[in-house]
Protein backbone atom coordinates (compact mmCIF):
# COMPACT_ATOMS: atom_id res chain seq x y z
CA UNK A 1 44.67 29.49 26.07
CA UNK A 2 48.34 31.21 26.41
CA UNK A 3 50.22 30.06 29.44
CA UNK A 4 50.11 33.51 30.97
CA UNK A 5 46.38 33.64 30.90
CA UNK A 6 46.50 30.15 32.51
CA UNK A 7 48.32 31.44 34.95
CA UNK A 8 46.53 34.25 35.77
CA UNK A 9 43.09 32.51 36.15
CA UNK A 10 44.40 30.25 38.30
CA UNK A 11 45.77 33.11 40.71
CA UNK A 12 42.33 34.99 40.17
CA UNK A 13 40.57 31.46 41.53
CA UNK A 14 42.93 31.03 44.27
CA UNK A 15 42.49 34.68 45.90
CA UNK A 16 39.11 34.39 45.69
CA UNK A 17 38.79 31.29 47.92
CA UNK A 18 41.13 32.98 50.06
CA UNK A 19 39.21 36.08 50.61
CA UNK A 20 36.35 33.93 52.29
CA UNK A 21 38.52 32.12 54.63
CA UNK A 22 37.27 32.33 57.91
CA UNK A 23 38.72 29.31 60.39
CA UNK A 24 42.64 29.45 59.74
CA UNK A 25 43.38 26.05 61.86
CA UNK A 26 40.59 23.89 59.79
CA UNK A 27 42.48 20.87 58.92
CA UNK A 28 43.12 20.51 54.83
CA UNK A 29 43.22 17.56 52.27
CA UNK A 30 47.08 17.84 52.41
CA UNK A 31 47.06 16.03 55.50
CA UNK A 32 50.10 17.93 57.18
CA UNK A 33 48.68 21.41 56.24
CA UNK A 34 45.87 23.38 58.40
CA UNK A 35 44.47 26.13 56.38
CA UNK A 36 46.77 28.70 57.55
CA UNK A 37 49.91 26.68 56.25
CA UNK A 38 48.16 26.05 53.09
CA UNK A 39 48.11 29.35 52.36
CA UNK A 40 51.08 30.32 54.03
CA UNK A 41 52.53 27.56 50.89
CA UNK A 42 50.82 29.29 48.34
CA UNK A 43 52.00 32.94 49.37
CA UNK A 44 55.91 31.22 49.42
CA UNK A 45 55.50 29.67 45.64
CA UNK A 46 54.22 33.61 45.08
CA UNK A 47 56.91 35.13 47.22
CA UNK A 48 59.74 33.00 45.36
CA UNK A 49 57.97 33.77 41.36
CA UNK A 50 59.66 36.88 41.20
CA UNK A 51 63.44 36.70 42.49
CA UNK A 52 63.38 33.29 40.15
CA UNK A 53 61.72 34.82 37.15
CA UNK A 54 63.95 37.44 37.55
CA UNK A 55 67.12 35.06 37.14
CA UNK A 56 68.25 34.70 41.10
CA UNK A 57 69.09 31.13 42.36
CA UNK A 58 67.74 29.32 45.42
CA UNK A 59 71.31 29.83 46.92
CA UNK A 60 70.88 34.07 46.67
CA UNK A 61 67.45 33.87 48.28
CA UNK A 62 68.47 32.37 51.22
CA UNK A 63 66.20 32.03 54.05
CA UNK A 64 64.63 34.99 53.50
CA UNK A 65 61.40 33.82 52.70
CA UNK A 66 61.14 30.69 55.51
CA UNK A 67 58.84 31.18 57.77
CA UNK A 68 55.29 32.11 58.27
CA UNK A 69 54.81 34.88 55.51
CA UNK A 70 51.16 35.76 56.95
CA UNK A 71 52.19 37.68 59.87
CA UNK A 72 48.94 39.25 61.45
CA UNK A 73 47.33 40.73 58.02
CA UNK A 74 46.38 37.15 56.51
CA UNK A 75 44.36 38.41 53.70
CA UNK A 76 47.21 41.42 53.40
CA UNK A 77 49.81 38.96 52.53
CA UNK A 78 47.90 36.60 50.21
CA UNK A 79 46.87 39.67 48.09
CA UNK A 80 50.40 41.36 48.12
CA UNK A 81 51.94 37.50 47.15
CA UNK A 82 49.69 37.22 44.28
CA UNK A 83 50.13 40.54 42.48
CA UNK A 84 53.84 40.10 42.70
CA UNK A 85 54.17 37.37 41.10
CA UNK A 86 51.50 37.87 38.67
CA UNK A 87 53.32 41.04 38.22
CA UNK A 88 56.70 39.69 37.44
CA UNK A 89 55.29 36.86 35.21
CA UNK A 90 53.54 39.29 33.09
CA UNK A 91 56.88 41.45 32.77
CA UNK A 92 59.20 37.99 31.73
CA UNK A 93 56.84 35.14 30.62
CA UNK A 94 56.85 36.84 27.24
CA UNK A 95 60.48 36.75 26.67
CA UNK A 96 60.78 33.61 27.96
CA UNK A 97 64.06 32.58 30.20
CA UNK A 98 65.96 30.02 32.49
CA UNK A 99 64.57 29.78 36.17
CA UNK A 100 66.84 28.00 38.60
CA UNK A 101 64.85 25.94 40.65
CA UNK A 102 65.91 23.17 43.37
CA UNK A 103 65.94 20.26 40.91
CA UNK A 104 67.61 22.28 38.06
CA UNK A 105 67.12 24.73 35.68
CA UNK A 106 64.61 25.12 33.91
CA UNK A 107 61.86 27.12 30.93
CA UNK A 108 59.93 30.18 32.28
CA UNK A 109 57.23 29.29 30.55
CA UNK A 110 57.12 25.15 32.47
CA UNK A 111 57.98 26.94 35.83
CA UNK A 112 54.66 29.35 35.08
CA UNK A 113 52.87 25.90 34.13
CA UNK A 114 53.94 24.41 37.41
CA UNK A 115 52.83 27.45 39.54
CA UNK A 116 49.56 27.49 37.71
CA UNK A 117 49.03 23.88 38.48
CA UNK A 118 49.52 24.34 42.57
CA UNK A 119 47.34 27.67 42.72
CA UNK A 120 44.30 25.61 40.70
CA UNK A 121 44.84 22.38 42.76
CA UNK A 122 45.37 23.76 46.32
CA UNK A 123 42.55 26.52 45.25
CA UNK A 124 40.42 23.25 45.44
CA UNK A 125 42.21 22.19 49.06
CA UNK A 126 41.35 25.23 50.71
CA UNK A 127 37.36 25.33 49.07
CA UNK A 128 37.25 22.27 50.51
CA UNK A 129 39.08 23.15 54.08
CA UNK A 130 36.65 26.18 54.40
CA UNK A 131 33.54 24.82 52.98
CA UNK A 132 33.20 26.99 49.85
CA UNK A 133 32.58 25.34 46.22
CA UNK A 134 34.90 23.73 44.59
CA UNK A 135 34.08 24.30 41.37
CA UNK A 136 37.16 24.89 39.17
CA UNK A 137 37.94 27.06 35.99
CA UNK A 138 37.10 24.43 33.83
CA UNK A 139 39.55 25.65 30.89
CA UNK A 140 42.19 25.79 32.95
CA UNK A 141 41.69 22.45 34.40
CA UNK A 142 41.91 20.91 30.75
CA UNK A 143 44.93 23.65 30.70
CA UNK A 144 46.40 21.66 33.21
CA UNK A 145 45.66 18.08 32.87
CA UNK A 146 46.68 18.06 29.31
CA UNK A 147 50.51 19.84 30.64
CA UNK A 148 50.35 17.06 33.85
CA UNK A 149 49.44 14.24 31.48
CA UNK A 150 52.96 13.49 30.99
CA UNK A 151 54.29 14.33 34.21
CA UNK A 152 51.94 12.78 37.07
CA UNK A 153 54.95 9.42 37.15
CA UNK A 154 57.59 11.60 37.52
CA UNK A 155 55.70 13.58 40.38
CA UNK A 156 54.45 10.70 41.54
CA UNK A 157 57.83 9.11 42.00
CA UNK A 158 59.16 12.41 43.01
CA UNK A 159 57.15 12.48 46.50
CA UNK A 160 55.25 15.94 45.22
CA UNK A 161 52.12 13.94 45.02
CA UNK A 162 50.32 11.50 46.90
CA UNK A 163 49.20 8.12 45.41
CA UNK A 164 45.74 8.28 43.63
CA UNK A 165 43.50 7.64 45.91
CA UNK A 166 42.50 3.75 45.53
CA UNK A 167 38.35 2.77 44.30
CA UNK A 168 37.48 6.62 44.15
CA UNK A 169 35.82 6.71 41.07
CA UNK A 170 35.91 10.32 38.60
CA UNK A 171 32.45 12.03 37.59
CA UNK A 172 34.49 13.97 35.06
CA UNK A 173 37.88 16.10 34.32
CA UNK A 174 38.25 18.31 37.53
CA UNK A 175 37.65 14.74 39.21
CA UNK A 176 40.04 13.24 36.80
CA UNK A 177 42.79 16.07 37.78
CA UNK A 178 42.51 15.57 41.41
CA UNK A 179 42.73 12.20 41.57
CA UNK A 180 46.06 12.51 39.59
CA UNK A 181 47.14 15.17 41.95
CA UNK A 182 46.64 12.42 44.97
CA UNK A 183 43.21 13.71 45.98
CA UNK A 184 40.15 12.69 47.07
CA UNK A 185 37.11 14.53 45.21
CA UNK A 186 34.94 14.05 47.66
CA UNK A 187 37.02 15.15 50.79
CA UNK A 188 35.54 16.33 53.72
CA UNK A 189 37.50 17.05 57.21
């Protein structure tokens, strides 16, 4: 599978979780998030995809997109977030490009694999916040864990993910993926 259809499954399985949120303040397995400020994550990573796809830095952004970018129309936002940036990453991924993230420059085409991996994993966080399955694309998880093979250390050591959680054991690849990703399969609030 291309990277851009990656990509766009794993936006496709992240808006529909969030059109069946109902409690915004259910606590999350990212421990500092309630379901609101998941999401409210999710629609920043969409609200910065096309000003860095598009060649702008961090630094000519600003603050403009700080903040809670829900405002009162919740399901509004998520929707308008997503079809932006899938929007501008069907325009660019194609002919390929430098984006100028905080770390560095770097490919379109890694920065599309890296904003594929959040939507898929934290499409899993908020199925299990709200109590929906959390079934994932299973070609897009092997998508993904075969791209994050090489790069769950560096994360890892980075602070972006939490340690795998210790004596959890895996019944299988999405298990596999979210234990490298720091969570637990099985989490419940």
């Amino acid at each position: 599978m291309d990277v851009g259809e990656t990509y766009r499954r794993s936006v496709e399985g992240w808006l529909a979780v969030a059109a069946r949120v109902s409690d915004w303040t259910a606590p999350t397995p990212c421990s500092d998030w309630t379901v609101r400020e998941l999401v409210n994550h999710v629609v920043g990573e969409d609200r910065w995809t096309r000003p860095l796809v598009e060649g702008q830095t961090i630094a000519e952004v600003g603050d403009s997109l700080s903040g809670d970018l829900l405002g009162e129309d919740l399901g509004g936002a998520v929707l308008a977030a997503a079809a932006e940036a899938l929007g501008s990453v069907q325009e660019r991924l194609e002919g390929g490009g430098i984006v100028h993230l905080s770390y560095g420059d770097e490919d379109l085409a890694e920065y599309v694999r890296q904003l594929t991996a959040d939507h898929l994993v934290h499409g899993w966080d908020l199925a299990a916040a709200s109590g929906q399955d959390r079934t994932l694309d299973a070609d897009v998880v092997a998508e993904v864990a075969a791209w994050y093979a090489d790069r769950e250390a560096l994360y890892r050591g980075a602070g972006i993910v939490a340690e795998r959680p210790a004596g959890v054991t895996s019944s299988g690849p999405q298990d596999d993926l979210l234990l490298a990703f720091g969570r637990e399969p099985d989490w419940s609030a």
